[in-house]
N, C-alpha and C. Protein backbone atom coordinates (compact mmCIF):
# COMPACT_ATOMS: atom_id res chain seq x y z
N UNK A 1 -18.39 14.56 -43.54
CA UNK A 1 -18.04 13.35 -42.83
C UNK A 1 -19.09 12.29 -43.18
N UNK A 2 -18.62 10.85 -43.46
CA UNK A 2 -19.00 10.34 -43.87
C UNK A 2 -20.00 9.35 -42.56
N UNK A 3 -21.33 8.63 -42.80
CA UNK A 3 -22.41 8.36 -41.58
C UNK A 3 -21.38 7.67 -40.82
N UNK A 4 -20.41 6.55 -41.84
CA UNK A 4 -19.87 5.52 -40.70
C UNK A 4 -18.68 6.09 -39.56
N UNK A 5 -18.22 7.54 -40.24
CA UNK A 5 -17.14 7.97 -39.77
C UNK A 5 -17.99 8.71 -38.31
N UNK A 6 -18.96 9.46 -38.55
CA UNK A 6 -19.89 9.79 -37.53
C UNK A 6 -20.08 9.07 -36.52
N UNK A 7 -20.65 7.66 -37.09
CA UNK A 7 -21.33 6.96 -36.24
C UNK A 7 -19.72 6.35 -35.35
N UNK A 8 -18.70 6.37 -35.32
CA UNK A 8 -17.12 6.11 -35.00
C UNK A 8 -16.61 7.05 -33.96
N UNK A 9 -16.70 8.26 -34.45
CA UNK A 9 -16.72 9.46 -33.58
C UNK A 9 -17.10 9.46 -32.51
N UNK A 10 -18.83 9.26 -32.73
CA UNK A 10 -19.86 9.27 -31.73
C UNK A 10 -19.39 7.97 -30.85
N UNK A 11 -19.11 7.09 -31.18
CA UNK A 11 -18.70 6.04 -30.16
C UNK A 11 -17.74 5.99 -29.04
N UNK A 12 -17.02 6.61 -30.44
CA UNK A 12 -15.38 6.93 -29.38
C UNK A 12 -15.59 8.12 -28.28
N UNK A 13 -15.99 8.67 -28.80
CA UNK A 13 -16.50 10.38 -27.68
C UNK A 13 -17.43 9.63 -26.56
N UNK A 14 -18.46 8.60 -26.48
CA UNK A 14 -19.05 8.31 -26.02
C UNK A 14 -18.10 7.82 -24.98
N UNK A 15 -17.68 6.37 -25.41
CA UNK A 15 -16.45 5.56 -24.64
C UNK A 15 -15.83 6.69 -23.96
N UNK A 16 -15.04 7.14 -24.31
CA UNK A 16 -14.35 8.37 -23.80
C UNK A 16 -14.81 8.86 -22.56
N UNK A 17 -15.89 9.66 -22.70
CA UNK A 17 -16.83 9.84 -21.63
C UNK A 17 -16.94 9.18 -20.59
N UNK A 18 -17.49 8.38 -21.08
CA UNK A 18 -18.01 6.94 -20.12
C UNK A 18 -16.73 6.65 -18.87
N UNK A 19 -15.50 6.21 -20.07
CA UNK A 19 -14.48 5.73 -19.33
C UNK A 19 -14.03 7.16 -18.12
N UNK A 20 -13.74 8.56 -18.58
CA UNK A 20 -13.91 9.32 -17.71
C UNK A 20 -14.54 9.44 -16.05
N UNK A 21 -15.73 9.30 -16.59
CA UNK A 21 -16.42 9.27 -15.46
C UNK A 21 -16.43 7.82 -14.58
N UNK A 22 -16.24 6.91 -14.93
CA UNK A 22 -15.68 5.96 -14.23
C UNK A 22 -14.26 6.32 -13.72
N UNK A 23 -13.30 6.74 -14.23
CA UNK A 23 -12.09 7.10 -13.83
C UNK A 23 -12.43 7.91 -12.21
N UNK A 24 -13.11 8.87 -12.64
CA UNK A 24 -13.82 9.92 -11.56
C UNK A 24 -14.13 9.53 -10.45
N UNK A 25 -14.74 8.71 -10.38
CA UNK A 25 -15.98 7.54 -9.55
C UNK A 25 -15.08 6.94 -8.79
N UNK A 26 -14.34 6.42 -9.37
CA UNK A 26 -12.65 5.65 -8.65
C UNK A 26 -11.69 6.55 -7.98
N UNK A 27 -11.52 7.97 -8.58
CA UNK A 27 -10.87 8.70 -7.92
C UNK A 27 -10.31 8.51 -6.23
N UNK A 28 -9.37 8.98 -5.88
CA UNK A 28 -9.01 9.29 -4.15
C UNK A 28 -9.25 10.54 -3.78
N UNK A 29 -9.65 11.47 -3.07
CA UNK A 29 -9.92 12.56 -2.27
C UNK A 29 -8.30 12.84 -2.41
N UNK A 30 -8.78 14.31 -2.43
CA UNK A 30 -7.00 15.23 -2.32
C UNK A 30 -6.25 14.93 -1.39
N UNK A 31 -4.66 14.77 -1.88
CA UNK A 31 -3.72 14.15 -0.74
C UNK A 31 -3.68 15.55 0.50
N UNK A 32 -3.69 14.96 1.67
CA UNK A 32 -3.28 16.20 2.76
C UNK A 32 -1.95 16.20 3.22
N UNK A 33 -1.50 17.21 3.84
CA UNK A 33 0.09 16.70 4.42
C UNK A 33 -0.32 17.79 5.70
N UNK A 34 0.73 16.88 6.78
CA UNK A 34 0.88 17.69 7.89
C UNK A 34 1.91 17.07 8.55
N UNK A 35 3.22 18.32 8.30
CA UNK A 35 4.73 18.01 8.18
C UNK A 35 5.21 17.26 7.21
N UNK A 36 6.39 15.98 7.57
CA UNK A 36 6.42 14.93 6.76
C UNK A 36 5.59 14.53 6.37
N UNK A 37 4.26 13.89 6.73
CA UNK A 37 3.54 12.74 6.59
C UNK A 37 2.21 13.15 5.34
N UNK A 38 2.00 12.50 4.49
CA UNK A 38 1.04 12.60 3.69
C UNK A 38 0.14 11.96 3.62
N UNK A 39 -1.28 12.09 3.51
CA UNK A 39 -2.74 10.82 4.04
C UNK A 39 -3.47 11.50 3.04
N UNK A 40 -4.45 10.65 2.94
CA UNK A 40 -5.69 10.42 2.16
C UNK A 40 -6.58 10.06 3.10
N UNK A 41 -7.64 10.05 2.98
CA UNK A 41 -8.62 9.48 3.76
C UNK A 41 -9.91 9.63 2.98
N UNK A 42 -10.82 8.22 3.06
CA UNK A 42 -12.49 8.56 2.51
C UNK A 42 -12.66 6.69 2.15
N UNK A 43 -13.36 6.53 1.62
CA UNK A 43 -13.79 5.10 1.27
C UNK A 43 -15.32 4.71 1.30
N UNK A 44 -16.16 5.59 1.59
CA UNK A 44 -17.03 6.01 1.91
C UNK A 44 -18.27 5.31 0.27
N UNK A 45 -19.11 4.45 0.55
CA UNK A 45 -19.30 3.90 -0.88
C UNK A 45 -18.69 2.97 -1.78
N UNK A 46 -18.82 1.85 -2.71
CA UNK A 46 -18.25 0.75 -3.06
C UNK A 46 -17.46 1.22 -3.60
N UNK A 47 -17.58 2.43 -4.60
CA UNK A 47 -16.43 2.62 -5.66
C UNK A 47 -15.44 3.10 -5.19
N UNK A 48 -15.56 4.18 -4.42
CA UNK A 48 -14.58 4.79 -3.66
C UNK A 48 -13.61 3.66 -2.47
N UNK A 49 -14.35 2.75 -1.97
CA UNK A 49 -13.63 1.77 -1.48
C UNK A 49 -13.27 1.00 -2.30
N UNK A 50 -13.11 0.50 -3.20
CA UNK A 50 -12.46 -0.25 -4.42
C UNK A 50 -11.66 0.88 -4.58
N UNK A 51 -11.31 2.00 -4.92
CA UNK A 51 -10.41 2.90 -5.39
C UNK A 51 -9.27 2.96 -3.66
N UNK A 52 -9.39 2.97 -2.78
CA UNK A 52 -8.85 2.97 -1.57
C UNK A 52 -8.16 1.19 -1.57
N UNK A 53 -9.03 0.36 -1.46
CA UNK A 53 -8.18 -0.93 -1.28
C UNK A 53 -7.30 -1.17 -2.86
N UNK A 54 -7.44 -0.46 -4.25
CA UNK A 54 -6.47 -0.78 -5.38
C UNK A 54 -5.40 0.15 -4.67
N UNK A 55 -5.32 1.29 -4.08
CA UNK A 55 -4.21 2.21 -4.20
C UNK A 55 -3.27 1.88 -3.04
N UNK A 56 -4.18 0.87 -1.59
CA UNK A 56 -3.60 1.03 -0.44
C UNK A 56 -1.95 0.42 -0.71
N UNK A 57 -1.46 -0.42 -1.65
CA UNK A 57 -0.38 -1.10 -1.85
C UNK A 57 0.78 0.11 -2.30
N UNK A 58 0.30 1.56 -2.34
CA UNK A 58 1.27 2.01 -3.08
C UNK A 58 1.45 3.01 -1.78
N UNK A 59 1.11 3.10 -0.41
CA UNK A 59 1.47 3.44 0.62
C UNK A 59 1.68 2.74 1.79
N UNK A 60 2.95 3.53 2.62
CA UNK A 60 3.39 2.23 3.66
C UNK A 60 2.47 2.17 4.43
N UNK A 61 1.52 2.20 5.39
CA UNK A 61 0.98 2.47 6.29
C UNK A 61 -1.00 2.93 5.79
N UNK A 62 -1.86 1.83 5.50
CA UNK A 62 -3.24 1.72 5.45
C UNK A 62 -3.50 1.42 7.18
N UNK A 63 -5.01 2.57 7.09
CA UNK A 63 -5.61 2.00 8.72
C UNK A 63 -7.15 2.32 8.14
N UNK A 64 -7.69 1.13 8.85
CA UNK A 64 -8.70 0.81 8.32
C UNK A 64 -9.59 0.78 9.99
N UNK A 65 -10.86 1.52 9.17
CA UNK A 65 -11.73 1.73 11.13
C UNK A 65 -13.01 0.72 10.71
N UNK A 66 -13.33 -0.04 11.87
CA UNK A 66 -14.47 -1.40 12.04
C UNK A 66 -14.97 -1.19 13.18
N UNK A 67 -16.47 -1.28 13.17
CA UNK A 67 -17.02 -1.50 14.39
C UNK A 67 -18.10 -2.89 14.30
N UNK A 68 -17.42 -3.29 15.40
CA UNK A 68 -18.73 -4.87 15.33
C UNK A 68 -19.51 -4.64 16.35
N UNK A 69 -20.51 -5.60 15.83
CA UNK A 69 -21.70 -5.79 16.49
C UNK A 69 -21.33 -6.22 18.02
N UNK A 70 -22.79 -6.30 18.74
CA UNK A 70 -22.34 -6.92 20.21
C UNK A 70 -23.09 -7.77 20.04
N UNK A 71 -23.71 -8.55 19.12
CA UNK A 71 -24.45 -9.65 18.74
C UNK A 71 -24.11 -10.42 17.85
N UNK A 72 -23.81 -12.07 18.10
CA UNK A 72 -23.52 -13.08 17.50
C UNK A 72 -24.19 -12.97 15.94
N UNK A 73 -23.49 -13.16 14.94
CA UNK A 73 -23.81 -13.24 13.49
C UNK A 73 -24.65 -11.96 13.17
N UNK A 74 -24.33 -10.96 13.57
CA UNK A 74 -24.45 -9.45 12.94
C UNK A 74 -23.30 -9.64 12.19
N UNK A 75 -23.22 -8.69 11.03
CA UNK A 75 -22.11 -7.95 9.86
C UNK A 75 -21.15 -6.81 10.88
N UNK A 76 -19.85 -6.99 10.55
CA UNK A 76 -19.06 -6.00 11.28
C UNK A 76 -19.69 -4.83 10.08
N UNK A 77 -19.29 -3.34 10.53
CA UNK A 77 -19.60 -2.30 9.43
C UNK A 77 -18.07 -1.37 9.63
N UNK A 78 -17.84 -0.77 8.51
CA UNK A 78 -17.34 0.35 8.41
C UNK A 78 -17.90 1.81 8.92
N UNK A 79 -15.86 2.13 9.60
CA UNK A 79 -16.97 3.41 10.49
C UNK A 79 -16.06 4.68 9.86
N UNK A 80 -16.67 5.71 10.30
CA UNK A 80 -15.85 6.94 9.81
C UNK A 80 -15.19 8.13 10.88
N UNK A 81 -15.02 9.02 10.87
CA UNK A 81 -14.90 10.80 11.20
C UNK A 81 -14.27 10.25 12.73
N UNK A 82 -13.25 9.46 12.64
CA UNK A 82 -12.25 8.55 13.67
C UNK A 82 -10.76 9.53 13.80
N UNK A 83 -10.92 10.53 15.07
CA UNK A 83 -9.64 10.97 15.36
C UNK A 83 -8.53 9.75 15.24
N UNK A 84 -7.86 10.43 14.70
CA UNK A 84 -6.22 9.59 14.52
C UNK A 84 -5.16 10.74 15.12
N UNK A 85 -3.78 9.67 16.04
CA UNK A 85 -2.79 10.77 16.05
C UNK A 85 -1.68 9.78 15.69
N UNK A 86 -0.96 10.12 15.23
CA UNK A 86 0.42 9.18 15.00
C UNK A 86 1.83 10.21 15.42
N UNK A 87 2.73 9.38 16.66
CA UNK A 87 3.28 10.12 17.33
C UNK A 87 4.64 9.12 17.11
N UNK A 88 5.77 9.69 17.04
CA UNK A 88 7.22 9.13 16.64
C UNK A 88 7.67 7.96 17.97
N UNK A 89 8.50 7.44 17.99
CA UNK A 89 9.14 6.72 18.97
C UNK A 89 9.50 7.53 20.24
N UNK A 90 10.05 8.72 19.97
CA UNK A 90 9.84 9.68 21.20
C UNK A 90 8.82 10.36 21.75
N UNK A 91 7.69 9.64 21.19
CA UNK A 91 6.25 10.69 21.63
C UNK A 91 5.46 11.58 20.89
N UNK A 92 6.54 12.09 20.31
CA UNK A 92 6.37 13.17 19.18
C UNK A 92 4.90 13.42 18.58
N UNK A 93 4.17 14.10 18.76
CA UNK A 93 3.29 13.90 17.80
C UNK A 93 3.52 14.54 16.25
N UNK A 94 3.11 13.94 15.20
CA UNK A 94 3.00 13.93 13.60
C UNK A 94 2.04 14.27 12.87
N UNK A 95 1.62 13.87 13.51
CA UNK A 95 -0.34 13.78 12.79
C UNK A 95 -1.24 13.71 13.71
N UNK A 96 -2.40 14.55 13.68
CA UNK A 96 -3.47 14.77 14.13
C UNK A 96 -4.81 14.92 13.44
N UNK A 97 -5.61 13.98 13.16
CA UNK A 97 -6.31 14.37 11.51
C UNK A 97 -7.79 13.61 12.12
N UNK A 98 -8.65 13.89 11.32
CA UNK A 98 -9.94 12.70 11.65
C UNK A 98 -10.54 12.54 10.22
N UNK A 99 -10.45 10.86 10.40
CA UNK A 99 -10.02 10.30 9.16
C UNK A 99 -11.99 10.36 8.31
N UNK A 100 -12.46 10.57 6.75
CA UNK A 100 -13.23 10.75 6.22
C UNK A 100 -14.33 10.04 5.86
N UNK A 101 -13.62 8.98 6.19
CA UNK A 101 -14.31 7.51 5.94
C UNK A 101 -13.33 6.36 6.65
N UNK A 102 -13.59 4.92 6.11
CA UNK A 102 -13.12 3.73 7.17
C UNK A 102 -11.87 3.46 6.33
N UNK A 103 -11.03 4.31 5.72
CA UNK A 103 -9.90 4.31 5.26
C UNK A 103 -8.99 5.36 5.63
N UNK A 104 -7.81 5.00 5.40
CA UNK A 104 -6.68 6.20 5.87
C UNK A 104 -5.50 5.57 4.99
N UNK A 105 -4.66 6.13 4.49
CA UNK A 105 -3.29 5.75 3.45
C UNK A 105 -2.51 6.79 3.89
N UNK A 106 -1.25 6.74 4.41
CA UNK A 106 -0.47 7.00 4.92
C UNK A 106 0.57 7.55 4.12
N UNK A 107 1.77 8.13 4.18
CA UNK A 107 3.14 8.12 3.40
C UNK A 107 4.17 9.01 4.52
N UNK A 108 4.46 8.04 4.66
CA UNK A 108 5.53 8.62 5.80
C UNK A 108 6.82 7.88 5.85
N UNK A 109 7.90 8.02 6.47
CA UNK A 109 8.93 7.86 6.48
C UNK A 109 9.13 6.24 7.22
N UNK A 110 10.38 6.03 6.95
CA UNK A 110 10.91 4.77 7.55
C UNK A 110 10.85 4.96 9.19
N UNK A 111 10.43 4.08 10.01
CA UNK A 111 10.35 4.50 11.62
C UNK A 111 9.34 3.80 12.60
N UNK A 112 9.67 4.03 13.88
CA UNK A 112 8.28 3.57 14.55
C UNK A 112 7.66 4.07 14.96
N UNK A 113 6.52 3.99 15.05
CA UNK A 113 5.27 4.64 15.41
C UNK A 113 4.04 4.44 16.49
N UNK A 114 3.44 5.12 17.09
CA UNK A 114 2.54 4.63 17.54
C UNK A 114 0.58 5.29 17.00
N UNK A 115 -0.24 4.37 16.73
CA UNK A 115 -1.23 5.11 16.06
C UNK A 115 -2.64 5.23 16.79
N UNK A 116 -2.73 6.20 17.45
CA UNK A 116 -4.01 6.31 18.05
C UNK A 116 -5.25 6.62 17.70
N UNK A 117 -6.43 6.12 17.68
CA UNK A 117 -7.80 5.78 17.10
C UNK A 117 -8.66 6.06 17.90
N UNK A 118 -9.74 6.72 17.87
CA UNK A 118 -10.71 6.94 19.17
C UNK A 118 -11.89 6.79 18.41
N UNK A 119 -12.75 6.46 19.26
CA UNK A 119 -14.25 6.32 18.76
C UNK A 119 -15.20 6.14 19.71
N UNK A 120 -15.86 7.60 20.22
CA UNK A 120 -16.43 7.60 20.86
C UNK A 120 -16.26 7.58 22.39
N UNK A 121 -14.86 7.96 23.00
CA UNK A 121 -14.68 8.07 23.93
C UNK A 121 -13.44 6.52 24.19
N UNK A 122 -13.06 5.62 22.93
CA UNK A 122 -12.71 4.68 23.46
C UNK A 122 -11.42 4.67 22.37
N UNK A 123 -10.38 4.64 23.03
CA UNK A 123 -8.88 5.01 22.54
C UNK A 123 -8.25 3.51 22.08
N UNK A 124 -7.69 3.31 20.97
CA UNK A 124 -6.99 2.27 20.40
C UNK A 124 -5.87 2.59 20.07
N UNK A 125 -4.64 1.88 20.66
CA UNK A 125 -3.27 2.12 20.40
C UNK A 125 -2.59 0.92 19.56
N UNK A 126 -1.91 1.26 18.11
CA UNK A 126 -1.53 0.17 17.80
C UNK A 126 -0.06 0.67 17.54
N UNK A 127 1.03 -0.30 18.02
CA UNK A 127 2.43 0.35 17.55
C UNK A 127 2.73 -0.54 16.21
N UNK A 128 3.90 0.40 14.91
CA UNK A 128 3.87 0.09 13.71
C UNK A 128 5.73 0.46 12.98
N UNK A 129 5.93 -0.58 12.56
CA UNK A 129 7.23 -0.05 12.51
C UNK A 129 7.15 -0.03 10.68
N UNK A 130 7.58 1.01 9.92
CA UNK A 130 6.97 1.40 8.61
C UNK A 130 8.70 1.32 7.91
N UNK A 131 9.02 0.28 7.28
CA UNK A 131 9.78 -0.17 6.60
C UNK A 131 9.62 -0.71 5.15
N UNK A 132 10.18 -1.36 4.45
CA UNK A 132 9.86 -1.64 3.33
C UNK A 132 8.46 -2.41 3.57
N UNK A 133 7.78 -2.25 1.97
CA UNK A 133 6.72 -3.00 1.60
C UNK A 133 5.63 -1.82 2.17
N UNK A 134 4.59 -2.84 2.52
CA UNK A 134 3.24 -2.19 2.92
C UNK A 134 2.94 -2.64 4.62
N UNK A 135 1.86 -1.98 5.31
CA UNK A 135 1.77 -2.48 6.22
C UNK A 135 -0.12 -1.93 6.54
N UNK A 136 -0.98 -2.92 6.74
CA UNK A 136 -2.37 -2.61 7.50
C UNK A 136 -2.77 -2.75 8.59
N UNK A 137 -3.16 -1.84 9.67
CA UNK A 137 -3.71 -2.24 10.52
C UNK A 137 -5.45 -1.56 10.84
N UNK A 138 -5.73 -2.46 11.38
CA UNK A 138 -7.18 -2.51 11.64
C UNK A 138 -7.37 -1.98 12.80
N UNK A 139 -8.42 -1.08 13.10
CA UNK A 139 -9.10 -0.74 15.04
C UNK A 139 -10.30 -1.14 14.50
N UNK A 140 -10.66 -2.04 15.48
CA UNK A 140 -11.96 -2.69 15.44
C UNK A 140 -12.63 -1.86 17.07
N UNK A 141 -13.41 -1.93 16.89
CA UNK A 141 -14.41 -1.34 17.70
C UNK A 141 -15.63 -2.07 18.24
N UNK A 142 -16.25 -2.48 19.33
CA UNK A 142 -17.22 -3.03 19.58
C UNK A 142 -18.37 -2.35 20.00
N UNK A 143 -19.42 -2.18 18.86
CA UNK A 143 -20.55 -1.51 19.40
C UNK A 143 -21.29 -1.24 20.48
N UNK A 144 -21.73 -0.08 20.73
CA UNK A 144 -22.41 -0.11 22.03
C UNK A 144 -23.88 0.24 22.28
């Protein structure tokens, strides 16, 4: 093999690599299912949250966990390990999970819902009706 063909190789194998492990880095955590419903959860770190807000468009139902400050011009932060239950129009419960990080991606069926969030003793109910397109909702949380 000729140096320049080497030195070509070596680049491309390199690139290769490289691009890999960036692929990696971006990755989503293994899909879970429990029943119908299929979730992801984690976001945990920039890359991994860049890999969570590119993918959230390709599931109906993103929930995203925030806790703010109790002080004027503090940074809200991302929070994590946030029981979730999501229970049908009749009550039903669906899901019972605690989410990995301040992300959650959803895949569930056409319907309404109600999605419960706790943190720390303090329960957030948001109702969600999951039809075409995408849909986000936020539980914000106020520090204590």
């Amino acid at each position: 093999m000729t140096k320049t063909a080497s030195a070509l190789l070596a680049t491309f194998l390199a690139t290769g690599v490289a691009h890999a492990a960036v692929q990696n880095a971006d990755a989503l955590p293994p899909m879970q299912t429990q029943g119908n419903i299929a979730w992801v959860s984690g976001g945990i770190g920039e890359s991994q949250a860049k890999a969570f807000e590119n993918a959230s468009t390709r599931y109906p139902l993103t929930l995203e966990f925030i806790v703010k400050p109790d002080r004027k011009g503090a940074k809200a932060e991302f929070t994590a390990a946030v029981p979730v239950k999501v229970t049908d129009k009749h009550g039903k419960e669906l899901l019972s999970a605690t989410s990995q990080g301040p992300f959650m991606l959803l895949q569930l069926p056409h319907g309404r819902y109600s999605v419960i969030a706790e943190r720390h003793g303090k329960k957030i109910e948001r109702h969600v009706v999951v039809g075409q397109g995408h849909h986000r909702v936020v539980f914000e949380w106020v520090a204590s």
